[in-house]
N, C-alpha and C. Protein backbone atom coordinates (compact mmCIF):
# COMPACT_ATOMS: atom_id res chain seq x y z
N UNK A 1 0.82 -1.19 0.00
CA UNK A 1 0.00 0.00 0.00
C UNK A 1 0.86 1.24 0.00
N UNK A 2 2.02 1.08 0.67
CA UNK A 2 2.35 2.53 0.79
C UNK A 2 3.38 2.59 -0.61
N UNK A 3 3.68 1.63 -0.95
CA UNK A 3 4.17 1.61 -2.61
C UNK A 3 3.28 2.51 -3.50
N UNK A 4 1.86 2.08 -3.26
CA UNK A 4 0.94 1.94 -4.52
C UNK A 4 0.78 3.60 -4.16
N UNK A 5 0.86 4.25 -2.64
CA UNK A 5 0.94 5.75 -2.32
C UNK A 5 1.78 6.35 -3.07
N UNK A 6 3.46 5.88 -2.63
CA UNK A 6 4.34 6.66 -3.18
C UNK A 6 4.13 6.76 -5.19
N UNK A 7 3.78 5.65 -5.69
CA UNK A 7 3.79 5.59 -7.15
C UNK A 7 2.67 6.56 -7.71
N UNK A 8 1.43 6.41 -6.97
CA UNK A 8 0.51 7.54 -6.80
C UNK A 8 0.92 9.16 -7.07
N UNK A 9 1.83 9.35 -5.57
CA UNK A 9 1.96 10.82 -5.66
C UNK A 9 2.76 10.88 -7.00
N UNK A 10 4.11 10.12 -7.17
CA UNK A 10 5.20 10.64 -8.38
C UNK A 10 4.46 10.86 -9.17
N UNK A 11 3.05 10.00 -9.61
CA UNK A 11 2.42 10.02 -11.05
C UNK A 11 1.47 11.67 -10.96
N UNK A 12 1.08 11.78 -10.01
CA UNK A 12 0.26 13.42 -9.61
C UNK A 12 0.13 13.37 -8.26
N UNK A 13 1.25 14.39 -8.33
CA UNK A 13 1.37 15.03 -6.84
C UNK A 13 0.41 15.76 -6.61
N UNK A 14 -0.16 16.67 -7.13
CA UNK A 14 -1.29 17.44 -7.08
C UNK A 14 -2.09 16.53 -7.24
N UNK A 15 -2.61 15.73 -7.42
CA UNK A 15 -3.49 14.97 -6.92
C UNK A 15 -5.02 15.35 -7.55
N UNK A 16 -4.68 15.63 -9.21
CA UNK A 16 -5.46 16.34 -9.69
C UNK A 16 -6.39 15.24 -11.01
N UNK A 17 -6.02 14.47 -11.00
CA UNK A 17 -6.97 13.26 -11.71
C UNK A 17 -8.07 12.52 -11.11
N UNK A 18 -8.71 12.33 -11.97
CA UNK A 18 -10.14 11.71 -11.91
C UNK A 18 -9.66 10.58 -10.93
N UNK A 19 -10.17 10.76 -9.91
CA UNK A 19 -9.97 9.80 -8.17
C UNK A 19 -9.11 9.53 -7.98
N UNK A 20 -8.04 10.48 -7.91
CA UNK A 20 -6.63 10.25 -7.67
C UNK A 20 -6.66 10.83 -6.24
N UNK A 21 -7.42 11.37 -5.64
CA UNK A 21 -7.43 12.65 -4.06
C UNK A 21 -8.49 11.41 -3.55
N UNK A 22 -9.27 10.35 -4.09
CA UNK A 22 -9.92 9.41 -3.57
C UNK A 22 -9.16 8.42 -2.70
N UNK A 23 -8.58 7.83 -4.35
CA UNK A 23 -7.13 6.48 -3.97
C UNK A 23 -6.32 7.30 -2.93
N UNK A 24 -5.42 8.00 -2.92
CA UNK A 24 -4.81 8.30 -1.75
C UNK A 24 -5.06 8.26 -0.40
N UNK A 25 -6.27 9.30 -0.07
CA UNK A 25 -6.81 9.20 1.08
C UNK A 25 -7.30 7.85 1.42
N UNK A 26 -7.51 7.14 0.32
CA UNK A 26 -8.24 5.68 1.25
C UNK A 26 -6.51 5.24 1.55
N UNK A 27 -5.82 4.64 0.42
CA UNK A 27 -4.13 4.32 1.00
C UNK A 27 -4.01 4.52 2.24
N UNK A 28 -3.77 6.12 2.69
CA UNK A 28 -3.32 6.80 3.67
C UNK A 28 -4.45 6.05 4.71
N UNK A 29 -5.46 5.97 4.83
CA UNK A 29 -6.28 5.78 5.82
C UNK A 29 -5.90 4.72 6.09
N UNK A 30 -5.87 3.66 5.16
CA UNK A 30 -5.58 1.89 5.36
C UNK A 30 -3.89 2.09 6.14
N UNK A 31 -2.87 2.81 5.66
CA UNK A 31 -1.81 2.73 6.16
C UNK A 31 -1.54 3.29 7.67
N UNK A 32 -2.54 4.15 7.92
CA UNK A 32 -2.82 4.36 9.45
C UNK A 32 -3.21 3.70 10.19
N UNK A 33 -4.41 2.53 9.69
CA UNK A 33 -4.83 1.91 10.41
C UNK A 33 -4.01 0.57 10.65
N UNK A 34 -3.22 0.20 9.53
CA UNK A 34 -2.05 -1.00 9.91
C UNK A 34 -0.74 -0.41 10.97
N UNK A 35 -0.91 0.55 10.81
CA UNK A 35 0.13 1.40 11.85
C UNK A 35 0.30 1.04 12.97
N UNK A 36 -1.37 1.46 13.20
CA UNK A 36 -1.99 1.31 14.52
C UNK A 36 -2.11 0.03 15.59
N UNK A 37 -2.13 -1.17 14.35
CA UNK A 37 -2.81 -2.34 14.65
C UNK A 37 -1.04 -2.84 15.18
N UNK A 38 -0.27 -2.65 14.12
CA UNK A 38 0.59 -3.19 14.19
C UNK A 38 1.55 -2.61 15.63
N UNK A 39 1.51 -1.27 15.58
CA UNK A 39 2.31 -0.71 17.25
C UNK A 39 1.32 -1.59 18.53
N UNK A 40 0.18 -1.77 17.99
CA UNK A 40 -0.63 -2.41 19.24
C UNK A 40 0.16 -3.97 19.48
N UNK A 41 0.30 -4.57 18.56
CA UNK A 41 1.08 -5.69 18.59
C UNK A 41 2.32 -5.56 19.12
N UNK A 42 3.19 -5.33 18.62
CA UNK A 42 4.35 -4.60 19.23
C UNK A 42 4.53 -4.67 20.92
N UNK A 43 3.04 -3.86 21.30
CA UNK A 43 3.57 -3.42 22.67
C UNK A 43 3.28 -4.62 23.31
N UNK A 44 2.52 -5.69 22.83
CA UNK A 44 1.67 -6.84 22.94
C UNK A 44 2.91 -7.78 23.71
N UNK A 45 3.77 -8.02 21.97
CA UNK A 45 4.52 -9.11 22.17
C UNK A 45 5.74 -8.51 22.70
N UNK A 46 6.13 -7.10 23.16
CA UNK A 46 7.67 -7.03 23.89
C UNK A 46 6.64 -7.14 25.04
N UNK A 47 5.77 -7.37 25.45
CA UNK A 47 5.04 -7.20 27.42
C UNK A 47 5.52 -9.15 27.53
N UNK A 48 5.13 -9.82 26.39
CA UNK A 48 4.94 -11.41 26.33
C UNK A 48 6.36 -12.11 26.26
N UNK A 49 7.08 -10.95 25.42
CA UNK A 49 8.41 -11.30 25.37
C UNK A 49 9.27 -11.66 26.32
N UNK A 50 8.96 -10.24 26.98
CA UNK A 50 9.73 -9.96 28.73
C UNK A 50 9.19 -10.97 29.80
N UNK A 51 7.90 -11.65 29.78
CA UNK A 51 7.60 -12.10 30.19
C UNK A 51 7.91 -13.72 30.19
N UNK A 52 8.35 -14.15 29.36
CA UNK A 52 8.66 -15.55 28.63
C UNK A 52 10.28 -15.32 29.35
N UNK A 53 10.93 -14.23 29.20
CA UNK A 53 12.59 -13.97 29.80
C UNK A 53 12.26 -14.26 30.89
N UNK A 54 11.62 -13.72 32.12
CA UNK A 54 11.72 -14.10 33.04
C UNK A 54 11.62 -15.19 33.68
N UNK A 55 10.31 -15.79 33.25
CA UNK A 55 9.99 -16.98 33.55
C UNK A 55 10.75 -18.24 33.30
N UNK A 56 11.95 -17.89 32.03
CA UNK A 56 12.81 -18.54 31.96
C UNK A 56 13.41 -18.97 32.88
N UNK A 57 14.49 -16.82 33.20
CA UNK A 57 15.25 -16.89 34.07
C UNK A 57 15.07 -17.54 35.62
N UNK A 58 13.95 -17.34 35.98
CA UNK A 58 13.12 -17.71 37.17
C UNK A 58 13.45 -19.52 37.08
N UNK A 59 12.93 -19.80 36.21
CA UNK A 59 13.31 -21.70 36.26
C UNK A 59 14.33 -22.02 36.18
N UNK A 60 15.63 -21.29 35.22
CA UNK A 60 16.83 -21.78 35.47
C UNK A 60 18.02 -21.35 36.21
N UNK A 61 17.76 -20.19 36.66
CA UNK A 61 18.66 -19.63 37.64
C UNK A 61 18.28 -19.66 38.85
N UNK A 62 17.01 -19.48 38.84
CA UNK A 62 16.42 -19.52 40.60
C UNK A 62 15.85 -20.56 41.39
N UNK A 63 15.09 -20.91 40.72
CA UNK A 63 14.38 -22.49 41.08
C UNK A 63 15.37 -23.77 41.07
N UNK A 64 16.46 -23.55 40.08
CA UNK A 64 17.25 -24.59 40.07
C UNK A 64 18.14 -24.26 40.86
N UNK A 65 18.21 -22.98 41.66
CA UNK A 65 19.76 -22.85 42.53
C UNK A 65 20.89 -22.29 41.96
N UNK A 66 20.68 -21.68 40.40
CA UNK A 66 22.18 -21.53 40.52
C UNK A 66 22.58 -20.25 40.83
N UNK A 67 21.38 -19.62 41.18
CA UNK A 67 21.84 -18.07 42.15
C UNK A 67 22.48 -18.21 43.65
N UNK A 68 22.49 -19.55 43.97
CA UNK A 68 22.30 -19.49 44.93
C UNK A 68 24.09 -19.20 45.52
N UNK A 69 24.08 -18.33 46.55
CA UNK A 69 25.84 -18.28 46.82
C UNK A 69 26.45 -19.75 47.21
N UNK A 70 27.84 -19.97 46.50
CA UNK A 70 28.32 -21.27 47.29
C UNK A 70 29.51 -20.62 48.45
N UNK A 71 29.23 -21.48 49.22
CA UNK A 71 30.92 -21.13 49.89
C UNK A 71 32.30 -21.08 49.79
């Protein structure tokens, strides 16, 4: 989509052909809304990410002892 934008504007930047100020604005709208969807994901899977690290760390460093001080 944001191809079919950029090839858009080069062809009329002015934006002065028969539904050419149509096609864009829908582009632009669709590319906002994958924006959107996609930063939502994002914050999704680094919360799931961090979460999967710990739980790691938690089973193999802690639960198994190897934090634990030796003498």
């Amino acid at each position: 989509r944001f191809h079919a934008f950029e090839k858009a504007h080069t062809m009329d930047p002015t934006s002065s052909g028969r539904g050419v100020r149509q096609f864009k604005t829908y582009l632009l709208h669709k590319l906002e809304r994958e924006g959107d969807l996609t930063e939502k994901h994002t914050k999704r899977s680094d919360a799931k990410e961090l979460q999967i690290y710990y739980q790691h760390f938690y089973e193999r460093r802690i639960r198994d002892g190897e934090l634990t001080t030796k003498p």
